[in-house]
C-alpha atoms as a PDB file:
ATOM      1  CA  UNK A   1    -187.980-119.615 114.265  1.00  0.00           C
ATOM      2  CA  UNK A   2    -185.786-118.727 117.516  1.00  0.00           C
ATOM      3  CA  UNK A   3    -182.534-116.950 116.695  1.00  0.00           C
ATOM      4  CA  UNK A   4    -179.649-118.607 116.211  1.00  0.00           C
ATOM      5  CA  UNK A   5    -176.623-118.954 118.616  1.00  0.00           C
ATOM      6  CA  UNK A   6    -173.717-116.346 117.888  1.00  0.00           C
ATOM      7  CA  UNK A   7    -171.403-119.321 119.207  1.00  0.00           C
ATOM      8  CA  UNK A   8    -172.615-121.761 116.248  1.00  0.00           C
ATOM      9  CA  UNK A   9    -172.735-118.737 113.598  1.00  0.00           C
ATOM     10  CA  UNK A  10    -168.864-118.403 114.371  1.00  0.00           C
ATOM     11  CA  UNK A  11    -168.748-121.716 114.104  1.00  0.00           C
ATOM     12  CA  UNK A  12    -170.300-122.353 111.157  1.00  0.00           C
ATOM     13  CA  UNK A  13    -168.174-119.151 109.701  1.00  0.00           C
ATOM     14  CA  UNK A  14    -164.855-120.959 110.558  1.00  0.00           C
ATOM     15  CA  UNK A  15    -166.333-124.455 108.752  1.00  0.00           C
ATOM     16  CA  UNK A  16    -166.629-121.886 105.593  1.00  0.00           C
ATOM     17  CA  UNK A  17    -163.458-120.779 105.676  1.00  0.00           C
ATOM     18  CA  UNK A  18    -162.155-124.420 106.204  1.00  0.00           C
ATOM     19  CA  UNK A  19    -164.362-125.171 103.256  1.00  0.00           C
ATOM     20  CA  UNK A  20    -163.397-122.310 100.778  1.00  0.00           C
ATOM     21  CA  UNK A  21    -160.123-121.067 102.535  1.00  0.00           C
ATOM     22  CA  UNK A  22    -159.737-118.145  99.843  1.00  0.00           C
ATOM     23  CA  UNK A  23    -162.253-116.264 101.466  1.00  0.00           C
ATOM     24  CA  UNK A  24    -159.706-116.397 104.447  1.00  0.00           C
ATOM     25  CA  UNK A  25    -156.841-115.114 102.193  1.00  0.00           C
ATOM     26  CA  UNK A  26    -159.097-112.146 100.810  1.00  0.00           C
ATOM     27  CA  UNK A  27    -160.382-111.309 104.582  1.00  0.00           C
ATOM     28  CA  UNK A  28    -164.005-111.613 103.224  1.00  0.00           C
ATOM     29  CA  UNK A  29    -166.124-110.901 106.615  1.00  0.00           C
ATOM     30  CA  UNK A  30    -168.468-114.221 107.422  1.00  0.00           C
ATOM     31  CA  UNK A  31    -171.729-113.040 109.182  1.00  0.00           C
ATOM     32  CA  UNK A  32    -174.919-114.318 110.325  1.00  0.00           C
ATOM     33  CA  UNK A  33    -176.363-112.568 107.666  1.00  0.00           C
ATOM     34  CA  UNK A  34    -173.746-113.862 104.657  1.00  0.00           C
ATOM     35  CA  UNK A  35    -175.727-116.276 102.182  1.00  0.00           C
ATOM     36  CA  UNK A  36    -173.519-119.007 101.629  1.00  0.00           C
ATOM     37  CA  UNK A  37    -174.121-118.768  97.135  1.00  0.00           C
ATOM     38  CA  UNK A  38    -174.605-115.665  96.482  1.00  0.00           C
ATOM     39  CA  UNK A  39    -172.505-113.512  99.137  1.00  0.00           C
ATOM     40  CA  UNK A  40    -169.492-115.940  99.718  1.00  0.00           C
ATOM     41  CA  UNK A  41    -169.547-117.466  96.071  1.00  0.00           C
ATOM     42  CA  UNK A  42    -169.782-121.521  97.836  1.00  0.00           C
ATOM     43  CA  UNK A  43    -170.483-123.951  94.632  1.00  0.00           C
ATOM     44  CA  UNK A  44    -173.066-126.697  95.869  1.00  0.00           C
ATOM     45  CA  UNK A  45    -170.409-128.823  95.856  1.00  0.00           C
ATOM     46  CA  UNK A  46    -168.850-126.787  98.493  1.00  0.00           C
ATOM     47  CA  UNK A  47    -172.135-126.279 100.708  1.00  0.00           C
ATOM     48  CA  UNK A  48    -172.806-130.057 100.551  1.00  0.00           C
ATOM     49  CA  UNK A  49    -169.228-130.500 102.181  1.00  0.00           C
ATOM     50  CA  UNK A  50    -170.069-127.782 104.578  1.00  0.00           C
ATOM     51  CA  UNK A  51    -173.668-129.361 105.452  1.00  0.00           C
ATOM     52  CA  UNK A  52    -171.552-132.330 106.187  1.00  0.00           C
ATOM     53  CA  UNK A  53    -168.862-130.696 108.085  1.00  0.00           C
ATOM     54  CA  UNK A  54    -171.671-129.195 110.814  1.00  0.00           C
ATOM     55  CA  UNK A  55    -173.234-132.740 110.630  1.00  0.00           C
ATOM     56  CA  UNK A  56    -170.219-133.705 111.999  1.00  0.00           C
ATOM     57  CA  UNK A  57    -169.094-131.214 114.475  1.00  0.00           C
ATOM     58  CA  UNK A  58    -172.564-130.584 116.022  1.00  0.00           C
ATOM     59  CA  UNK A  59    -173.107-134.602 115.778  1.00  0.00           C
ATOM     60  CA  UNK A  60    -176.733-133.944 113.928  1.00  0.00           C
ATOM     61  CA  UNK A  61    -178.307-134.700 110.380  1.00  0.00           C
ATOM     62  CA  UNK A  62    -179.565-132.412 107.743  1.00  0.00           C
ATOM     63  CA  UNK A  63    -182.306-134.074 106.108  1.00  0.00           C
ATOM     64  CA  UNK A  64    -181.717-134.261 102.349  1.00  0.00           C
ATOM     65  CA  UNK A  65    -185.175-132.566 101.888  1.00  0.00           C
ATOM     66  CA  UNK A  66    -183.931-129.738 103.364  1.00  0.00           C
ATOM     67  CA  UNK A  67    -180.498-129.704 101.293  1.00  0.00           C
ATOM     68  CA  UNK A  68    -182.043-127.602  98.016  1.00  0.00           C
ATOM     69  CA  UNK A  69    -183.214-125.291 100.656  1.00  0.00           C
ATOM     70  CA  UNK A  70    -180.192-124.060 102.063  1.00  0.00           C
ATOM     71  CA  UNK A  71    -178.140-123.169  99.026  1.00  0.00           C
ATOM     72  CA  UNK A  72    -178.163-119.881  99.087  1.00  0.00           C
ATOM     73  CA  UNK A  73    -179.257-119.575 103.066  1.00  0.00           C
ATOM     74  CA  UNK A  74    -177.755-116.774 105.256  1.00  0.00           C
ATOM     75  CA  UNK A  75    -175.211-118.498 108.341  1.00  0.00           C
ATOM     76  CA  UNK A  76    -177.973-117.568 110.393  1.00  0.00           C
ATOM     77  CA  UNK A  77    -180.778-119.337 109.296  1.00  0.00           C
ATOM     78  CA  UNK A  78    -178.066-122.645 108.547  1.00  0.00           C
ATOM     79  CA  UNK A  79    -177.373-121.979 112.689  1.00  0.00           C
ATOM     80  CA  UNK A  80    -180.859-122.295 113.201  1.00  0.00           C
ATOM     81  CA  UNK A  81    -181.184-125.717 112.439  1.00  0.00           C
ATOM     82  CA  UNK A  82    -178.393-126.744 114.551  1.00  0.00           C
ATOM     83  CA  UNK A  83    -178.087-126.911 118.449  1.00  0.00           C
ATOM     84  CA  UNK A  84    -177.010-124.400 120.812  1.00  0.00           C
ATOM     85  CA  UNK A  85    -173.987-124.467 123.056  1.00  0.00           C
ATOM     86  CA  UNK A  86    -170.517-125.924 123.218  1.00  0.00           C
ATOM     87  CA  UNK A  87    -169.534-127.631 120.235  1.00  0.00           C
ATOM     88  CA  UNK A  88    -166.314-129.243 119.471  1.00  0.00           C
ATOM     89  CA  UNK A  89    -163.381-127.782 117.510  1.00  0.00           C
ATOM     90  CA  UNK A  90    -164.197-126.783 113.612  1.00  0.00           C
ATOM     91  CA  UNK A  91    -160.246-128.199 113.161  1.00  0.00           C
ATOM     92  CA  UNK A  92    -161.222-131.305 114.711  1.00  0.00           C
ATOM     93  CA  UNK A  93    -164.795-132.485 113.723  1.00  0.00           C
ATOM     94  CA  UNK A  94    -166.523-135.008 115.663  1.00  0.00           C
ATOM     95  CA  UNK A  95    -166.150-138.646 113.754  1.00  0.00           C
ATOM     96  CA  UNK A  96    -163.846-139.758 111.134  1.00  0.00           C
ATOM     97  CA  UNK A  97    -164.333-138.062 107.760  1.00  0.00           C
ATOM     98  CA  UNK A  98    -162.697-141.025 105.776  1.00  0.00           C
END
Protein backbone atom coordinates (compact mmCIF):
# COMPACT_ATOMS: atom_id res chain seq x y z
CA UNK A 1 0.00 0.00 0.00
CA UNK A 2 1.15 3.76 -0.83
CA UNK A 3 1.14 6.04 2.20
CA UNK A 4 -1.52 7.91 3.04
CA UNK A 5 -2.04 11.73 2.56
CA UNK A 6 -1.18 13.86 5.80
CA UNK A 7 -4.08 16.23 4.40
CA UNK A 8 -6.80 13.28 4.69
CA UNK A 9 -5.17 11.89 8.09
CA UNK A 10 -6.04 15.48 9.53
CA UNK A 11 -9.00 15.11 8.06
CA UNK A 12 -10.06 12.07 9.10
CA UNK A 13 -8.67 13.20 12.80
CA UNK A 14 -11.13 16.20 12.81
CA UNK A 15 -14.22 13.63 11.60
CA UNK A 16 -13.10 11.75 15.05
CA UNK A 17 -13.31 14.44 17.05
CA UNK A 18 -16.69 15.47 15.40
CA UNK A 19 -17.61 11.89 16.08
CA UNK A 20 -16.45 11.45 19.79
CA UNK A 21 -15.96 15.23 20.71
CA UNK A 22 -14.62 14.21 24.33
CA UNK A 23 -11.48 13.33 22.97
CA UNK A 24 -11.43 17.12 21.96
CA UNK A 25 -12.25 18.20 25.58
CA UNK A 26 -9.40 15.84 27.05
CA UNK A 27 -6.81 17.12 24.19
CA UNK A 28 -6.22 13.39 23.30
CA UNK A 29 -3.57 13.77 20.25
CA UNK A 30 -5.22 12.06 16.85
CA UNK A 31 -2.35 10.60 14.67
CA UNK A 32 -1.82 8.61 11.69
CA UNK A 33 -0.78 6.04 13.82
CA UNK A 34 -3.98 6.23 16.53
CA UNK A 35 -6.21 2.96 16.12
CA UNK A 36 -9.56 4.15 16.14
CA UNK A 37 -10.81 1.03 19.19
CA UNK A 38 -8.23 0.54 21.04
CA UNK A 39 -6.19 3.99 21.24
CA UNK A 40 -9.17 6.53 20.98
CA UNK A 41 -11.80 4.18 22.78
CA UNK A 42 -14.50 4.67 19.30
CA UNK A 43 -17.50 1.99 20.00
CA UNK A 44 -18.42 0.40 16.48
CA UNK A 45 -21.22 2.33 16.64
CA UNK A 46 -19.08 5.32 16.54
CA UNK A 47 -16.61 4.05 13.68
CA UNK A 48 -19.63 3.08 11.52
CA UNK A 49 -20.73 6.87 11.80
CA UNK A 50 -17.21 7.86 11.10
CA UNK A 51 -16.89 5.35 7.97
CA UNK A 52 -19.93 7.21 6.90
CA UNK A 53 -18.84 10.64 7.65
CA UNK A 54 -15.50 10.14 5.16
CA UNK A 55 -18.00 8.46 2.72
CA UNK A 56 -19.43 11.59 2.66
CA UNK A 57 -16.81 14.19 2.71
CA UNK A 58 -14.41 12.38 0.30
CA UNK A 59 -17.72 11.44 -1.86
CA UNK A 60 -16.50 7.50 -1.90
CA UNK A 61 -17.87 4.07 -0.50
CA UNK A 62 -16.44 1.71 1.98
CA UNK A 63 -17.44 -1.61 1.00
CA UNK A 64 -19.22 -3.38 3.87
CA UNK A 65 -16.66 -6.26 3.45
CA UNK A 66 -14.17 -4.14 4.45
CA UNK A 67 -16.19 -2.61 7.56
CA UNK A 68 -15.05 -5.60 10.27
CA UNK A 69 -11.66 -4.76 9.03
CA UNK A 70 -11.22 -1.39 10.08
CA UNK A 71 -12.35 -1.47 13.67
CA UNK A 72 -9.52 -1.15 15.32
CA UNK A 73 -7.38 0.36 12.12
CA UNK A 74 -4.74 3.11 12.71
CA UNK A 75 -6.00 6.82 10.81
CA UNK A 76 -3.42 5.91 8.53
CA UNK A 77 -4.29 2.85 7.08
CA UNK A 78 -8.39 4.28 7.17
CA UNK A 79 -6.54 7.34 4.88
CA UNK A 80 -5.32 4.83 2.72
CA UNK A 81 -8.40 3.80 1.33
CA UNK A 82 -9.52 7.20 0.60
CA UNK A 83 -8.33 9.73 -2.13
CA UNK A 84 -5.71 12.22 -2.01
CA UNK A 85 -6.06 15.97 -2.23
CA UNK A 86 -8.53 18.71 -1.47
CA UNK A 87 -11.46 17.57 0.24
CA UNK A 88 -14.31 19.55 1.46
CA UNK A 89 -14.89 20.87 5.00
CA UNK A 90 -15.19 18.00 7.92
CA UNK A 91 -18.03 20.77 9.36
CA UNK A 92 -19.73 20.62 6.19
CA UNK A 93 -19.77 17.07 4.61
CA UNK A 94 -20.55 16.60 1.10
CA UNK A 95 -24.50 15.44 0.76
CA UNK A 96 -27.27 15.63 3.13
CA UNK A 97 -26.91 13.40 6.20
CA UNK A 98 -30.77 13.26 6.85
Amino acid sequence: MSAADPGVIQRLGELVYEVKPMLRERSLYIGPESRLQSDLGLASVEIIDLLVAAEEVFDVVIPDDQTEALLDATLAELAEMLPPGPVGSAAEPAGDRG
